[in-house]
PDB file of N, CA and C in Angstrom:
ATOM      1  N   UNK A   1      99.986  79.384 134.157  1.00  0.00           N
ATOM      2  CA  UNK A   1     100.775  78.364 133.464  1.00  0.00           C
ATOM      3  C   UNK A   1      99.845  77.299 132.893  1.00  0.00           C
ATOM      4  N   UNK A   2     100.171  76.592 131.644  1.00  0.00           N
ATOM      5  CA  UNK A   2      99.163  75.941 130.579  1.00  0.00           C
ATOM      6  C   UNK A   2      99.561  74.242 131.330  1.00  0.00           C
ATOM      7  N   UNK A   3      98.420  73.851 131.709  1.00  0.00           N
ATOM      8  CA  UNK A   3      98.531  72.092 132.219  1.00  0.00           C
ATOM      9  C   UNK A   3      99.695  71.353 131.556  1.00  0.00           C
ATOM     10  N   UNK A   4     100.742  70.413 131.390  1.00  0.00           N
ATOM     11  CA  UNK A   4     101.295  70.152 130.548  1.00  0.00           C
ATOM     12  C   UNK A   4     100.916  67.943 130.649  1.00  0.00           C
ATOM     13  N   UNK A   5     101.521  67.694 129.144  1.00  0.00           N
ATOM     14  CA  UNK A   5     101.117  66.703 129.587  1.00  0.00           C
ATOM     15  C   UNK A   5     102.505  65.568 129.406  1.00  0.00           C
ATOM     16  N   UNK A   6     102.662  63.907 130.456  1.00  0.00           N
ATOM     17  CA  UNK A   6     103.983  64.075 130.475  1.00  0.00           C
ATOM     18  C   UNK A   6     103.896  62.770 130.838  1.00  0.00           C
ATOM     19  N   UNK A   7     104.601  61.838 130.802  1.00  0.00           N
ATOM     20  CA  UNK A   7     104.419  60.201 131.223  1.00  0.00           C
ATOM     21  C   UNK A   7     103.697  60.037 133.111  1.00  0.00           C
ATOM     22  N   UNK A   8     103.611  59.550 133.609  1.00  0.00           N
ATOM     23  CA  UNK A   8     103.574  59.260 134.743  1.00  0.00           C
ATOM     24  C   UNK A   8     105.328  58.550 135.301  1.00  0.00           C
ATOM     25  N   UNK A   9     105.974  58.341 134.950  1.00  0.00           N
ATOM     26  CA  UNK A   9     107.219  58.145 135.440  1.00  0.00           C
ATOM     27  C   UNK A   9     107.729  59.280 135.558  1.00  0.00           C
ATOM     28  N   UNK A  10     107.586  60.331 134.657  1.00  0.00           N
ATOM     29  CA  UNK A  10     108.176  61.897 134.808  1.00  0.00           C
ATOM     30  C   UNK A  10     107.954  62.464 135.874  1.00  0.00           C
ATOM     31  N   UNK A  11     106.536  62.252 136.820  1.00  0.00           N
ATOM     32  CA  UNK A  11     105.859  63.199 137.412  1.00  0.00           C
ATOM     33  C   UNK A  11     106.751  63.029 139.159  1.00  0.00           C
ATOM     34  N   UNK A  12     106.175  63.855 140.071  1.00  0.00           N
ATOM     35  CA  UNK A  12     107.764  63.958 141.069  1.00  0.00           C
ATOM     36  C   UNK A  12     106.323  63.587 142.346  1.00  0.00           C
ATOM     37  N   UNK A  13     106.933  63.674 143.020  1.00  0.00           N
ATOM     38  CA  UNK A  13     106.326  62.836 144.880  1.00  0.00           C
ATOM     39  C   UNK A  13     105.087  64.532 144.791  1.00  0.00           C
ATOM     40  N   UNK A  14     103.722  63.899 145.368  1.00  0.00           N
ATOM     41  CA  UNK A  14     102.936  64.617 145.324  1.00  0.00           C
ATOM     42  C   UNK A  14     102.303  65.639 143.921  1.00  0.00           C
ATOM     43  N   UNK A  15     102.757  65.177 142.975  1.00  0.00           N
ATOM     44  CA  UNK A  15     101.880  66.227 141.963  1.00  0.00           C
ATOM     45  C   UNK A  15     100.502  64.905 141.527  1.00  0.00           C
ATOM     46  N   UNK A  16      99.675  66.118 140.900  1.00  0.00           N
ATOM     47  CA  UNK A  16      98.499  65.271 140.694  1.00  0.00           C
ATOM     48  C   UNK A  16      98.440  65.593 139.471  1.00  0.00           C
ATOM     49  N   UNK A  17      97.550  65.037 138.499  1.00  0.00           N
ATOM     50  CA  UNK A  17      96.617  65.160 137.293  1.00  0.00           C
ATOM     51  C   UNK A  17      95.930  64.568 136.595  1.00  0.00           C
ATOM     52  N   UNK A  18      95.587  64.085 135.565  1.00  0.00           N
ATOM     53  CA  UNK A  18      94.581  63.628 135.014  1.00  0.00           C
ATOM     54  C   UNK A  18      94.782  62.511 134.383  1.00  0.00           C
ATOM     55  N   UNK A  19      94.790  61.110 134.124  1.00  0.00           N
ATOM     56  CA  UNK A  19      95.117  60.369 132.989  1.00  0.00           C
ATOM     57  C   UNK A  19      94.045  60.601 131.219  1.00  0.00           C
ATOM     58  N   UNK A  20      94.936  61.135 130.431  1.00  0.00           N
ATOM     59  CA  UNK A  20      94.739  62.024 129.309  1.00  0.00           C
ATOM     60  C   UNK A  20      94.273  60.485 128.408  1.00  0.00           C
ATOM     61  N   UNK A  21      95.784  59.706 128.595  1.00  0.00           N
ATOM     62  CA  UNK A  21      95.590  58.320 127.426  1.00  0.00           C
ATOM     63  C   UNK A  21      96.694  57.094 128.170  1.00  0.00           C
ATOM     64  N   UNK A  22      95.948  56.393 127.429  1.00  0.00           N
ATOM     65  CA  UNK A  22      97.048  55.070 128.050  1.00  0.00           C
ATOM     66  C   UNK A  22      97.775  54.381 126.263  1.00  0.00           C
ATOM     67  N   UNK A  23      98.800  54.051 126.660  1.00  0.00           N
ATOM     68  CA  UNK A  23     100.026  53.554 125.259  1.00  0.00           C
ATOM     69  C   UNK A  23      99.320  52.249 125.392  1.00  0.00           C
ATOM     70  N   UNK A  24     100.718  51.664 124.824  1.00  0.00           N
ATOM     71  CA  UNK A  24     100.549  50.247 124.648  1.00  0.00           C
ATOM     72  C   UNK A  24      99.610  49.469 123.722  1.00  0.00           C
ATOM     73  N   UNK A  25      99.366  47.950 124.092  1.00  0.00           N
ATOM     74  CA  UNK A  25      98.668  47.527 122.981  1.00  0.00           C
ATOM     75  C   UNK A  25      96.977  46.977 124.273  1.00  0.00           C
ATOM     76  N   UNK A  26      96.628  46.179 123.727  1.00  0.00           N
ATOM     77  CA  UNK A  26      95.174  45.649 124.138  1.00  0.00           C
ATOM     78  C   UNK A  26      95.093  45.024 125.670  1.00  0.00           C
ATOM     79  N   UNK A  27      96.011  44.382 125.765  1.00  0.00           N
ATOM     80  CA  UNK A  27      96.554  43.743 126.725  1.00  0.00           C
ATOM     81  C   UNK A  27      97.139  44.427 127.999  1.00  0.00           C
ATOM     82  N   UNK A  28      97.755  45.544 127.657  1.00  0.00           N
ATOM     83  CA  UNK A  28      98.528  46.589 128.448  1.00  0.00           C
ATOM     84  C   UNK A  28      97.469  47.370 129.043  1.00  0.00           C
ATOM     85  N   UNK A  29      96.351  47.901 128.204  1.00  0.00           N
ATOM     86  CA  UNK A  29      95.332  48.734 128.485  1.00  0.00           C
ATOM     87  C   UNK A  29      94.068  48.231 129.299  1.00  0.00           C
ATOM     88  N   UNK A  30      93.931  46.564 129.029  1.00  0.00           N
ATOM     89  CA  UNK A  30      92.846  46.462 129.522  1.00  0.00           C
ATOM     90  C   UNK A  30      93.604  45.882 131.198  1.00  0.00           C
ATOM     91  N   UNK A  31      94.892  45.566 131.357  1.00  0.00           N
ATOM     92  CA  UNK A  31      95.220  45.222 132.705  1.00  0.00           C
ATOM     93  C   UNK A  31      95.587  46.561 133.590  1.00  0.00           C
ATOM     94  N   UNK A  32      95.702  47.816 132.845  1.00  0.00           N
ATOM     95  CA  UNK A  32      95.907  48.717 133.359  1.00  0.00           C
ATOM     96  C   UNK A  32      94.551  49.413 134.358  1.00  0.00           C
ATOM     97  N   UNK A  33      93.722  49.493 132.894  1.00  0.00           N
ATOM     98  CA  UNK A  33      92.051  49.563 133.588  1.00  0.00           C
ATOM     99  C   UNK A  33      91.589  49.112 134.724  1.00  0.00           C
ATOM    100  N   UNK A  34      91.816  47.436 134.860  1.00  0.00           N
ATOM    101  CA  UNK A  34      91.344  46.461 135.396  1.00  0.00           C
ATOM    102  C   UNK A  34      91.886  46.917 137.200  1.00  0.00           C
ATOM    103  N   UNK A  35      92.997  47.935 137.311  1.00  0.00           N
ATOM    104  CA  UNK A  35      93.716  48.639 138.427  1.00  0.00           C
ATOM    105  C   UNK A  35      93.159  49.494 138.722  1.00  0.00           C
ATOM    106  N   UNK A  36      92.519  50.048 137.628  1.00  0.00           N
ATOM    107  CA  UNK A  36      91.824  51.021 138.174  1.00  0.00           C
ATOM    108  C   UNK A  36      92.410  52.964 137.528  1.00  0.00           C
ATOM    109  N   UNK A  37      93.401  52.446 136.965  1.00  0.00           N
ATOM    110  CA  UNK A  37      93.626  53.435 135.770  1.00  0.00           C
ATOM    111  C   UNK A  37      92.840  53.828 134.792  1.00  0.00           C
ATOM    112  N   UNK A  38      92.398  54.688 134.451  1.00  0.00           N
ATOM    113  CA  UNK A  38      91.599  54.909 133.238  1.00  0.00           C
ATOM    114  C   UNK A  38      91.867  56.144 132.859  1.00  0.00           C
ATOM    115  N   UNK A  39      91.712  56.825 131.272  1.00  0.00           N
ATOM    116  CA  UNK A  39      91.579  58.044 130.784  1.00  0.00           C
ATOM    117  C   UNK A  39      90.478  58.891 131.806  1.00  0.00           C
ATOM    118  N   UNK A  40      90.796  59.880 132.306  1.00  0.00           N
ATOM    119  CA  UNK A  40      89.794  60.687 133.032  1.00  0.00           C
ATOM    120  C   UNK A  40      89.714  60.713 134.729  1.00  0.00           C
ATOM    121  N   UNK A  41      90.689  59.725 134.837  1.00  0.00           N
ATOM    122  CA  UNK A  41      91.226  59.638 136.367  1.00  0.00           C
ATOM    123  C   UNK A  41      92.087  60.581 137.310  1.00  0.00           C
ATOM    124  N   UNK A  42      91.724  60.996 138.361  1.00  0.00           N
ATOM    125  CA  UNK A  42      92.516  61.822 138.836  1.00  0.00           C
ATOM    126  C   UNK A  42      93.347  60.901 139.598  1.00  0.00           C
ATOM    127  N   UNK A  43      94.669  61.181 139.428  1.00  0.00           N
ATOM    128  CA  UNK A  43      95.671  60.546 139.864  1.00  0.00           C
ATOM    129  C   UNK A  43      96.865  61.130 140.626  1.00  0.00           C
ATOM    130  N   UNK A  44      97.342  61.072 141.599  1.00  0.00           N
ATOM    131  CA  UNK A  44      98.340  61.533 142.369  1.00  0.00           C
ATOM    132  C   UNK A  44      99.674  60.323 142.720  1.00  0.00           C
ATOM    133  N   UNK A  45     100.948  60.711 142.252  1.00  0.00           N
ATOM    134  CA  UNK A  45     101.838  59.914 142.426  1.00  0.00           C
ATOM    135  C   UNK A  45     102.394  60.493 144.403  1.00  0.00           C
ATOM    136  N   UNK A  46     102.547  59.294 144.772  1.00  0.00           N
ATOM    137  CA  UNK A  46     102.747  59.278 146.393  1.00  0.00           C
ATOM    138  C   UNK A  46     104.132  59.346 146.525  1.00  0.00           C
ATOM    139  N   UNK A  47     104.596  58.074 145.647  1.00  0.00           N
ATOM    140  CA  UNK A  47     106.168  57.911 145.429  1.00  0.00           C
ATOM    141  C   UNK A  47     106.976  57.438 144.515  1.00  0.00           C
ATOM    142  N   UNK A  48     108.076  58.474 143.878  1.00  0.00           N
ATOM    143  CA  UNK A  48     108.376  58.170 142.888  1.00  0.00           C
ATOM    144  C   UNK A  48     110.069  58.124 143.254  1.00  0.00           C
ATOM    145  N   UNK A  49     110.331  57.822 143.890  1.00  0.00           N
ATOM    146  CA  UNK A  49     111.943  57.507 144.163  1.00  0.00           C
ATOM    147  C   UNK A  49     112.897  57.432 143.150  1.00  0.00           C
ATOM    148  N   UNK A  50     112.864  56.638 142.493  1.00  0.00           N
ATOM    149  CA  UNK A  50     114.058  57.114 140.970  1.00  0.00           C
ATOM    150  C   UNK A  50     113.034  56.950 140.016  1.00  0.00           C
ATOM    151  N   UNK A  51     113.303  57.739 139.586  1.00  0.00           N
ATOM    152  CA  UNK A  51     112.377  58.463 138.145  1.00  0.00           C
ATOM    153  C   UNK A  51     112.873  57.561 137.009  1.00  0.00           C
ATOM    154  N   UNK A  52     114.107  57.119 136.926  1.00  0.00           N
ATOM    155  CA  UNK A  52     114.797  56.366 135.710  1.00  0.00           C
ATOM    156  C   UNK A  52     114.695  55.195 136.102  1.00  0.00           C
ATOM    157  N   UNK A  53     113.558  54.142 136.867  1.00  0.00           N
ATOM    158  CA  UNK A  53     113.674  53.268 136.892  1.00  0.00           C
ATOM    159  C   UNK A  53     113.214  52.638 138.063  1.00  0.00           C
ATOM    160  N   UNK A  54     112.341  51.226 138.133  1.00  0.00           N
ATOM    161  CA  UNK A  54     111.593  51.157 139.809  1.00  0.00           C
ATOM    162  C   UNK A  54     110.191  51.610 139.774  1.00  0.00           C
ATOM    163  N   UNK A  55     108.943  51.386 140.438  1.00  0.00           N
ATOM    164  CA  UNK A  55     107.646  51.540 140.314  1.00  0.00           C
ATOM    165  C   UNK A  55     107.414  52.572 141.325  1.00  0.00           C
ATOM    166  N   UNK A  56     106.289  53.243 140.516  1.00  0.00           N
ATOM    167  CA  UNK A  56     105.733  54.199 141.173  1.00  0.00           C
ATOM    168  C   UNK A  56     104.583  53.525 142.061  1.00  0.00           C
ATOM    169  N   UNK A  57     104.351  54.373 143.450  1.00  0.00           N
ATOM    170  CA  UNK A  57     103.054  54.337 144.013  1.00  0.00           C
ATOM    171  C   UNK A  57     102.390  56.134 144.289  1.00  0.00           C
ATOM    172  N   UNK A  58     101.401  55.596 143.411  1.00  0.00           N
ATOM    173  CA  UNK A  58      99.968  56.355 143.357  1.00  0.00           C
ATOM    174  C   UNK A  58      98.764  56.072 144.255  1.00  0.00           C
ATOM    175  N   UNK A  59      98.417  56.868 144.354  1.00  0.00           N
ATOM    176  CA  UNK A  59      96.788  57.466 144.725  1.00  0.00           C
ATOM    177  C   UNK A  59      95.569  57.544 143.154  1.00  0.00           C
ATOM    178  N   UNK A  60      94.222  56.955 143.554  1.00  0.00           N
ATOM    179  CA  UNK A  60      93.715  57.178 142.917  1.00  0.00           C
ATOM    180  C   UNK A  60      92.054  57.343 143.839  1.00  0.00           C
ATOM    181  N   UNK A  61      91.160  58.282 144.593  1.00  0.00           N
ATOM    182  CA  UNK A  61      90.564  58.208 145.435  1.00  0.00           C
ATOM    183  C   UNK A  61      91.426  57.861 146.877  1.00  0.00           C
ATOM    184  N   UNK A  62      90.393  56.305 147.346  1.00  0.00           N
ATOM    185  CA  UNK A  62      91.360  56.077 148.257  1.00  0.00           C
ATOM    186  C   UNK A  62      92.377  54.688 148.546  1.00  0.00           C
ATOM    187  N   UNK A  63      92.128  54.398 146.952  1.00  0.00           N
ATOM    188  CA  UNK A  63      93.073  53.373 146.580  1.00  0.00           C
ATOM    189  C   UNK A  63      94.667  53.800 146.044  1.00  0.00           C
ATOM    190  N   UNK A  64      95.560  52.870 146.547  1.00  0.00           N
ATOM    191  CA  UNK A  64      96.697  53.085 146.809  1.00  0.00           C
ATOM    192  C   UNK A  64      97.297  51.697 145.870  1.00  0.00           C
ATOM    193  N   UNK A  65      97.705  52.541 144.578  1.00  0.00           N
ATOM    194  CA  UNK A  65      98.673  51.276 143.390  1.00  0.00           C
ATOM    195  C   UNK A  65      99.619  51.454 142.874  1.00  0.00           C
ATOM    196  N   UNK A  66     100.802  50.300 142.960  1.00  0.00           N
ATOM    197  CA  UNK A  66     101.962  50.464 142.376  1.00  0.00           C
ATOM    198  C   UNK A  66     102.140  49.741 141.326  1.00  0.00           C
ATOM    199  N   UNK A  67     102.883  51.157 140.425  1.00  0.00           N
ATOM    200  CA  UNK A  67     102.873  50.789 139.225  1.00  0.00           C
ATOM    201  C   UNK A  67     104.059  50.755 138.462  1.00  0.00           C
ATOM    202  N   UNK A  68     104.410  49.243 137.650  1.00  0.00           N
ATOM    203  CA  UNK A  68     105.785  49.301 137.460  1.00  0.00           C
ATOM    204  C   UNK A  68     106.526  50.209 136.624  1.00  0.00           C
ATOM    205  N   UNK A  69     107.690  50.530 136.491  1.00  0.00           N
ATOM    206  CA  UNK A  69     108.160  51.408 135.739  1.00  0.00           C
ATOM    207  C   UNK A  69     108.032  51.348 134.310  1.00  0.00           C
ATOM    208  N   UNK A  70     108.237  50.356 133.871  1.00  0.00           N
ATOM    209  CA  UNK A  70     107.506  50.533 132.159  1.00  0.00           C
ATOM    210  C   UNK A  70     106.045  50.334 131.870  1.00  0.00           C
ATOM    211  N   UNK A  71     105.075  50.307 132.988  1.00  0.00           N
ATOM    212  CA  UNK A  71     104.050  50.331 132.553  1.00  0.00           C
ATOM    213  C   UNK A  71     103.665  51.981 132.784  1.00  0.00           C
ATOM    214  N   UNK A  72     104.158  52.855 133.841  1.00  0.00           N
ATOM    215  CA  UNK A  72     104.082  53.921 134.011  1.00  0.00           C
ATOM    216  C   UNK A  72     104.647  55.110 132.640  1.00  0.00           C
ATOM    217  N   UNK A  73     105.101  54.737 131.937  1.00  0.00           N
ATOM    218  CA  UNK A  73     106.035  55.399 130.913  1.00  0.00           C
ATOM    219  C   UNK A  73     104.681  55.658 129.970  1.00  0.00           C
ATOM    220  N   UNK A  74     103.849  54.681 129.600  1.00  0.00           N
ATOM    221  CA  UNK A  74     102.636  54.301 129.253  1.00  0.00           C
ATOM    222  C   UNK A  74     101.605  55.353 129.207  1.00  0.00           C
ATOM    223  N   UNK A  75     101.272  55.576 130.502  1.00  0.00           N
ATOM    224  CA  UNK A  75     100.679  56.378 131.491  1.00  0.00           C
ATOM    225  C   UNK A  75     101.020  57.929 130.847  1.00  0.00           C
ATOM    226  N   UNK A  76      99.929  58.856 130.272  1.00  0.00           N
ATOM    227  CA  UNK A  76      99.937  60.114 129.930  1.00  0.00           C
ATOM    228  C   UNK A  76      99.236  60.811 130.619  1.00  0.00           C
ATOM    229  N   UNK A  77      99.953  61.712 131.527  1.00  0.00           N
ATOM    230  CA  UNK A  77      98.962  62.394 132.656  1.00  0.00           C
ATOM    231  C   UNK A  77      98.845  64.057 132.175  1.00  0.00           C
ATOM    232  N   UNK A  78      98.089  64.578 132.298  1.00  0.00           N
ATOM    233  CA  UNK A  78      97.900  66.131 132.335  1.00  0.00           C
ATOM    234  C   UNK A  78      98.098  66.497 133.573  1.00  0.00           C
ATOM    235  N   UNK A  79      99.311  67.067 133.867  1.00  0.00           N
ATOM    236  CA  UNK A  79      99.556  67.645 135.510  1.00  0.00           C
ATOM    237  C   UNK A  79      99.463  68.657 135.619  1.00  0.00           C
ATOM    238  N   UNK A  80      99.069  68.796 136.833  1.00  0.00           N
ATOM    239  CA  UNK A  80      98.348  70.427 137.401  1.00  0.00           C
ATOM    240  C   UNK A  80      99.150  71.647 137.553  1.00  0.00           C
TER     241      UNK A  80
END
């Protein structure tokens, strides 16, 4: 099956993949970074409880960040 790629709010409790690109404007991207998000990150969502709404918490190594729901929409992951 071909990687697909898909918001980070889409993604379900335990899948992992890659951050591909980040949306938004200058501001969005560089506070996203500043978390520790970046294009090329392996990323694992821990918990995603309602998908339509509410922040996700992720894994990134062995840092542990929650991320709000419209900034996650943002978030383009390549999942495994």
């Amino acid at each position: 099956m071909e990687d697909e790629l898909k918001p980070l709010s889409l993604m379900q409790d335990g899948q992992k993949g890659i951050v591909m690109s980040l949306g938004g404007g200058q501001e969005f991207q560089s506070r996203i970074i500043s978390m520790g998000i970046f294009p090329g990150c392996e990323i694992e969502v821990l918990k995603n409880g309602n998908r339509a709404k509410g922040p996700v918490l992720t894994a990134i190594g062995s840092s542990r960040i929650m991320v709000g729901h419209g900034m996650t929409q943002k978030i383009l992951v390549e999942v495994d």
